[in-house]
Protein backbone atom coordinates (compact mmCIF):
# COMPACT_ATOMS: atom_id res chain seq x y z
CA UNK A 1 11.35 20.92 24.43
CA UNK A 2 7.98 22.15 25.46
CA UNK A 3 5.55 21.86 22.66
CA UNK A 4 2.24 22.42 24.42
CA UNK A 5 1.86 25.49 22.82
CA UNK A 6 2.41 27.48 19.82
CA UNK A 7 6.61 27.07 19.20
CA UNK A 8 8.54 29.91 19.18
CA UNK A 9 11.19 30.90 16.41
CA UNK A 10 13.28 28.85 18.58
CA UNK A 11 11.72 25.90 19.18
CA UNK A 12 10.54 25.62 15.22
CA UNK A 13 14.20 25.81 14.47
CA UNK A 14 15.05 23.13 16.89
CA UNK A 15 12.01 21.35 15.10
CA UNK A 16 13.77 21.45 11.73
CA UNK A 17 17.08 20.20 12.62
CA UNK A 18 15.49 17.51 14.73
CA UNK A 19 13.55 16.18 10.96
CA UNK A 20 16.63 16.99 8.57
CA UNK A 21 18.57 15.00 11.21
CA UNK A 22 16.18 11.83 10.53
CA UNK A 23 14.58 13.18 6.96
CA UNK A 24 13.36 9.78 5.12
CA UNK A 25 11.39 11.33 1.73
CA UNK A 26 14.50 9.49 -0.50
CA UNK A 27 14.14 6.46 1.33
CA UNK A 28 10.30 6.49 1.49
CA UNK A 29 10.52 7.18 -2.79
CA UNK A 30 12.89 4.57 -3.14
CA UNK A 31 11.26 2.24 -1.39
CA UNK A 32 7.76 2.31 -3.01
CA UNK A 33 9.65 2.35 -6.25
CA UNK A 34 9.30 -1.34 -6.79
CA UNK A 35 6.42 -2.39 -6.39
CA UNK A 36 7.11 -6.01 -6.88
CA UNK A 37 9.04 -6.48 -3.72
CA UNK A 38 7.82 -9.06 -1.28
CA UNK A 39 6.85 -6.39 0.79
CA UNK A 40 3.29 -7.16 3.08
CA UNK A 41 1.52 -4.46 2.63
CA UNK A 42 2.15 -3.69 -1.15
CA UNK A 43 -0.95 -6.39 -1.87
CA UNK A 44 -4.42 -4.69 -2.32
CA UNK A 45 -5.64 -6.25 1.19
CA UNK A 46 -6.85 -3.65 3.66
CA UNK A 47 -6.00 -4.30 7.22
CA UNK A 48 -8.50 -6.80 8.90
CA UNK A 49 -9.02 -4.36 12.26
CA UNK A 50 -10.00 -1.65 10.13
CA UNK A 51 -12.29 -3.91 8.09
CA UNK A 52 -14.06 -5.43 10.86
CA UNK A 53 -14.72 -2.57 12.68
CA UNK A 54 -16.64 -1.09 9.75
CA UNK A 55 -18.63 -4.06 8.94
CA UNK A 56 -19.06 -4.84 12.58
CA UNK A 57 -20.42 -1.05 12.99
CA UNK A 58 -18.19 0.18 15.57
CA UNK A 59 -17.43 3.10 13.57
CA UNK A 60 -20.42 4.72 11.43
CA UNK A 61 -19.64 4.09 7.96
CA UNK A 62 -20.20 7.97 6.87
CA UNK A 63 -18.70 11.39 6.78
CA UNK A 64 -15.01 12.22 6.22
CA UNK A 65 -11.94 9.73 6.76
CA UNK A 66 -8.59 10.76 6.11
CA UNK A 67 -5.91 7.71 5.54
CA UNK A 68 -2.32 9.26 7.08
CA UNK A 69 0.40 7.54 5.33
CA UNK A 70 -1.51 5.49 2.97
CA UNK A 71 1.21 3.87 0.85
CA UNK A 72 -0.57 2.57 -1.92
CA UNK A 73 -3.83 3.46 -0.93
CA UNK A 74 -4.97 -0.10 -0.02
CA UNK A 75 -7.15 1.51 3.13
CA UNK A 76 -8.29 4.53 1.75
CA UNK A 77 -10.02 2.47 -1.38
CA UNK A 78 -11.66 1.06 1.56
CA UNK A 79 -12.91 3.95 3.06
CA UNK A 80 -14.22 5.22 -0.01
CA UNK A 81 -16.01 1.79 -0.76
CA UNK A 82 -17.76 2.33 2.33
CA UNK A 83 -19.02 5.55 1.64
CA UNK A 84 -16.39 7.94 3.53
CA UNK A 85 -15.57 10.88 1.43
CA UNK A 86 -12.02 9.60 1.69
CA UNK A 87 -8.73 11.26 1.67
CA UNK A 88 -5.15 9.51 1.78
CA UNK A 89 -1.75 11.84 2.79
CA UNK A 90 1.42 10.59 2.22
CA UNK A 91 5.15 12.00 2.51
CA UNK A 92 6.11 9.60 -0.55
CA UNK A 93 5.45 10.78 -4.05
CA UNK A 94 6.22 7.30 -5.64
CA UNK A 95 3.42 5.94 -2.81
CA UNK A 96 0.71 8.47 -3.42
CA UNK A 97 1.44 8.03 -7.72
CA UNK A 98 0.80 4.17 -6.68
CA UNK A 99 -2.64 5.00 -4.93
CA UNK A 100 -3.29 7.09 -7.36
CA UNK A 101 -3.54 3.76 -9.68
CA UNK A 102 -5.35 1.73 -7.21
CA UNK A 103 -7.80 4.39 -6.63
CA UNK A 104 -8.84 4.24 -10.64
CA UNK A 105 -8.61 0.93 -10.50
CA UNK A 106 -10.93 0.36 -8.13
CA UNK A 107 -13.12 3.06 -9.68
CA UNK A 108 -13.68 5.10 -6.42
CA UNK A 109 -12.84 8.88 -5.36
CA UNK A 110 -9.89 9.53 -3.24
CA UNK A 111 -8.70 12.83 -2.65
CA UNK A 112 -4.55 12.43 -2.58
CA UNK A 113 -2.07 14.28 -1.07
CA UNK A 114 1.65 14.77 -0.96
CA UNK A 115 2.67 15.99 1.81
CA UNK A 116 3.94 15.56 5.62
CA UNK A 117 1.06 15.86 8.20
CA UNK A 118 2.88 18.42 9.28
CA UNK A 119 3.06 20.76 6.31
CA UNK A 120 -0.74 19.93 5.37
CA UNK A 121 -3.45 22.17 5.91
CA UNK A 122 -5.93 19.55 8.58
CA UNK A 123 -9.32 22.16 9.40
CA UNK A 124 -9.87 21.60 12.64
CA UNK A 125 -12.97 19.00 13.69
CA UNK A 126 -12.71 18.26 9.98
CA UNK A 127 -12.97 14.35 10.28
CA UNK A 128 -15.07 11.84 11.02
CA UNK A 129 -12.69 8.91 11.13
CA UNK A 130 -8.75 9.26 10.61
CA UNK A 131 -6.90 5.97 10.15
CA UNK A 132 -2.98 5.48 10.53
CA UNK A 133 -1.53 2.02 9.24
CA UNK A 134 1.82 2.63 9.97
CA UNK A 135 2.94 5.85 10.06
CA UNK A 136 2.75 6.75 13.78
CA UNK A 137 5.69 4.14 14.31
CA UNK A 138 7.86 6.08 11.87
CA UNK A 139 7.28 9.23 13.91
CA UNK A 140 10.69 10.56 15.84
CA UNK A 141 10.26 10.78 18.85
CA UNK A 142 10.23 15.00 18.60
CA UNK A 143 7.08 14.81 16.74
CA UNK A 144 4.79 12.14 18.86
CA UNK A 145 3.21 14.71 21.00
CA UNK A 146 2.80 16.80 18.29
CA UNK A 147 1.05 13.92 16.29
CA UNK A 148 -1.70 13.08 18.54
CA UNK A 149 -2.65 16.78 19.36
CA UNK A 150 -2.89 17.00 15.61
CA UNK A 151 -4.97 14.12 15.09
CA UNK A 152 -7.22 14.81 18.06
CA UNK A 153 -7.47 18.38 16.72
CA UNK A 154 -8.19 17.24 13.11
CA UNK A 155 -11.37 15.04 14.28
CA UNK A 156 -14.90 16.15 15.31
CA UNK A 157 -15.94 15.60 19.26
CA UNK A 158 -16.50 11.90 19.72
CA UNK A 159 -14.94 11.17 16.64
CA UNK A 160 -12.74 7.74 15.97
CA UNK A 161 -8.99 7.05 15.73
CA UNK A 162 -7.96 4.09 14.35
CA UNK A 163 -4.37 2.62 13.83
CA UNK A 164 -1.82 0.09 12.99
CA UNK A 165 1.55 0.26 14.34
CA UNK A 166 4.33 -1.99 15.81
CA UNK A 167 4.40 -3.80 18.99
CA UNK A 168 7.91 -4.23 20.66
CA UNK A 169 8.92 -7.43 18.70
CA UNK A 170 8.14 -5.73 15.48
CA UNK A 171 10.14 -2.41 16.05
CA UNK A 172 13.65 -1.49 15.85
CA UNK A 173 13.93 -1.75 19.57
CA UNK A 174 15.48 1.53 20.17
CA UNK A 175 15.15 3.81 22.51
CA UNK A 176 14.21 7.54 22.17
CA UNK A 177 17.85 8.37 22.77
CA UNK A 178 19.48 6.05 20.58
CA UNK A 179 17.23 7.31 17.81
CA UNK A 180 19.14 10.47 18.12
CA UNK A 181 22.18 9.05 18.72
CA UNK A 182 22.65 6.85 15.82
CA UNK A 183 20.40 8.88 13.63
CA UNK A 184 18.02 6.53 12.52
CA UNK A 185 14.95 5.43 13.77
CA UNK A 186 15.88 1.74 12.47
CA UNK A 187 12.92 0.68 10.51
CA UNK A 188 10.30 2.18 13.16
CA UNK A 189 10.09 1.60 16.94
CA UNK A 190 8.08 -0.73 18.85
CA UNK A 191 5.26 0.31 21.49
CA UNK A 192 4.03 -1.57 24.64
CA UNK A 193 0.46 -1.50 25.60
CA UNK A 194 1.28 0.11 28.48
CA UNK A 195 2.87 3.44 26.13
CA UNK A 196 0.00 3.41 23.74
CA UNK A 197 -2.28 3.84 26.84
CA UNK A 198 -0.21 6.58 27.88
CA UNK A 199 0.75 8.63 24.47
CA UNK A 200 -2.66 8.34 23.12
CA UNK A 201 -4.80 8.05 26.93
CA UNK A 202 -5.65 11.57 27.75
CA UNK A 203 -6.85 12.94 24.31
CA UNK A 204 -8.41 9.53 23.39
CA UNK A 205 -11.19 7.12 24.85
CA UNK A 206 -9.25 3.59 23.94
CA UNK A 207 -12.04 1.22 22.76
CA UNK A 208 -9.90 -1.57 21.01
CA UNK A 209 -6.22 -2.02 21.85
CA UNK A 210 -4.82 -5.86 20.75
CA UNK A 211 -2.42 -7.63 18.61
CA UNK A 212 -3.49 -7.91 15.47
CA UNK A 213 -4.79 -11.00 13.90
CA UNK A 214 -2.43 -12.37 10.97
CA UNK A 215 -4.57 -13.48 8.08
CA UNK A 216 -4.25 -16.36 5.88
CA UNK A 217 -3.48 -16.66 2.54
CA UNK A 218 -6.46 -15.91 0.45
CA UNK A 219 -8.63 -14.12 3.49
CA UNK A 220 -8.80 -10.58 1.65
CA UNK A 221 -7.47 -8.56 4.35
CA UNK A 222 -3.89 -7.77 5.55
CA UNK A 223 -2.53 -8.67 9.19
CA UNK A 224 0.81 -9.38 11.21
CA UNK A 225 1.10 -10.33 14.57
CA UNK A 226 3.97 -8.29 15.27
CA UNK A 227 1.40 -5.11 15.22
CA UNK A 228 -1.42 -3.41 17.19
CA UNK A 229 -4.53 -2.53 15.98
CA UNK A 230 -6.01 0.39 18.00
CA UNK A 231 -9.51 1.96 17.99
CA UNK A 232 -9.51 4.91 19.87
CA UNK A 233 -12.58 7.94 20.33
CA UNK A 234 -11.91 11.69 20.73
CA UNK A 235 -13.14 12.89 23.84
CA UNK A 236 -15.22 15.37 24.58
């Protein structure tokens, strides 16, 4: 399918039966239902990369950061700690309900939205900072292209990108095919260095692309070694 411009009636119908094919908002509702499963990321612990490249000043701490897929908000109360006017987008109603209670907890403003990134309303050169723990390994493959033009479109010229997502041992293993074969993407797919460079190379100046650093017990901060953490600027 070519998507480097504007579908047509066609290809948006193509679009639609490609997501209903591989739809997850049940499974995404269900799963942040309990939120005492020994899931990793269901603790309050931001993720270390994004963390350290704040405090280390790689990315200004000011303007407007959007968290995409922010589960329970554990990244976006950072964001707004640090002075962002901070925004968190999920496609899970239980998840954004959960931030929801984090953000008051933490006594900080989030803006909250649910939604898909694709039905949401992003301004154009809107954002200072957009952050994505998670979500971009979830994308089918049908929608990847269509993800980072959206992102890159969303942020301001020489804005940053920032984002946690699986490396090959942590994904499904599947291949683009197979996703569509067996209808599933299998948990989320696994990306060498070698595709990040590629996917996210020509709209994006990669500053930061390495495993990230698992954290101990204790440390604050969320990490697995089975992910990337990638830091990323907007060119132009």
């Amino acid at each position: 399918m070519d998507t480097s411009a504007k579908p047509t009636a066609a290809a948006q119908d193509e679009l639609a039966t490609l997501d209903a094919l591989l739809a997850q908002r049940d499974w995404w509702d269900q799963f942040y239902a309990n939120r005492a499963k020994p899931v990793p990321f269901f603790g309050p612990e931001p993720d270390e990369c994004l963390s350290g490249w704040l405090a280390d000043g790689i990315v200004p701490r000011a303007g407007a950061a959007l968290d995409i897929g922010c589960g329970n908000g554990r990244n976006a109360v950072l964001l707004a700690r640090c002075g962002f006017a901070a925004e968190g987008i999920d496609y899970s109603q239980a998840a954004i309900e959960w931030a929801g209670q984090r953000v008051r907890e933490a006594g900080v403003t989030v803006r909250l939205h649910h939604a898909s990134v694709f039905d949401f309303d992003l301004a154009p050169d809107s954002y200072d900072l957009i952050y994505d723990s998670g979500c971009f390994h979830h994308m089918p493959p049908h929608r990847r292209d269509d993800y980072v033009r959206l992102v890159a479109a969303a942020l301001r010229p020489g804005a940053w990108f920032g984002m946690a997502c699986f490396r090959p041992e942590g994904g499904s293993g599947l291949s683009d095919d197979e996703v569509y074969e067996r209808r599933t993407l299998g948990g989320g797919l696994g990306y060498t260095e070698a595709r990040l460079r590629e996917v996210w190379g020509d709209l994006f100046n990669i500053h930061e692309l390495r495993q990230m650093r698992s954290q101990p017990a204790g440390s604050g901060l969320f990490g697995e070694a089975f992910l990337w953490a990638l830091l990323a600027q907007k060119k132009g």
